[in-house]
Protein backbone atom coordinates (compact mmCIF):
# COMPACT_ATOMS: atom_id res chain seq x y z
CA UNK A 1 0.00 0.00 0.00
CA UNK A 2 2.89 2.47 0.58
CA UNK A 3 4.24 1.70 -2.79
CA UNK A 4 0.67 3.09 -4.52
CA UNK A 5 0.61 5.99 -2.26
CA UNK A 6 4.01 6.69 -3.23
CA UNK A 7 3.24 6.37 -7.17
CA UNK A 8 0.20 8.52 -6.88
CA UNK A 9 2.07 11.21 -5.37
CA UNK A 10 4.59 11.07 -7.50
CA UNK A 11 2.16 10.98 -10.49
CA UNK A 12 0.09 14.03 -8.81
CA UNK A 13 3.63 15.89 -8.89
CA UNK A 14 4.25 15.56 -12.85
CA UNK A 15 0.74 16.53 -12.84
CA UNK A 16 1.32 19.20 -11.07
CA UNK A 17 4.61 20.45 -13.15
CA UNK A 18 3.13 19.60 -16.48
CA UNK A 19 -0.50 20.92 -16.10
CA UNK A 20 0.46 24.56 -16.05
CA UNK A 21 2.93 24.64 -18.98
CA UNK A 22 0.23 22.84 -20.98
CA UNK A 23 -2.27 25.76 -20.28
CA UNK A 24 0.61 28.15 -21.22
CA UNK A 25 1.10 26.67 -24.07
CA UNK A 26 -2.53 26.52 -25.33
CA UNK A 27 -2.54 30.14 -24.21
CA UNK A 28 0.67 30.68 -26.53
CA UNK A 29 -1.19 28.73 -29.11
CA UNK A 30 -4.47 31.51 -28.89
CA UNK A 31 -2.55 34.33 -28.79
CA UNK A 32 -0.60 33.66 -31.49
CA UNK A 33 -3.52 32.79 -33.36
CA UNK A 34 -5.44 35.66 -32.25
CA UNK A 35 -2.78 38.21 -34.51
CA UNK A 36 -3.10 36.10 -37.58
């Protein structure tokens, strides 16, 4: 059981690095889009 606890903390942290540049990226994406 630690083991699981372990991997879904672990998981939750990539979550929580990756989520954020994701949603600046999409922003990126709109903005960009929005000049053209």
């Amino acid at each position: 059981m630690p083991r699981n606890v372990l991997l879904l903390l672990s998981r939750l942290l990539l979550a929580a690095l990756f989520v954020p540049s994701g949603f600046q990226a999409l922003s990126d994406i709109a903005g960009t889009a929005g000049y053209f």
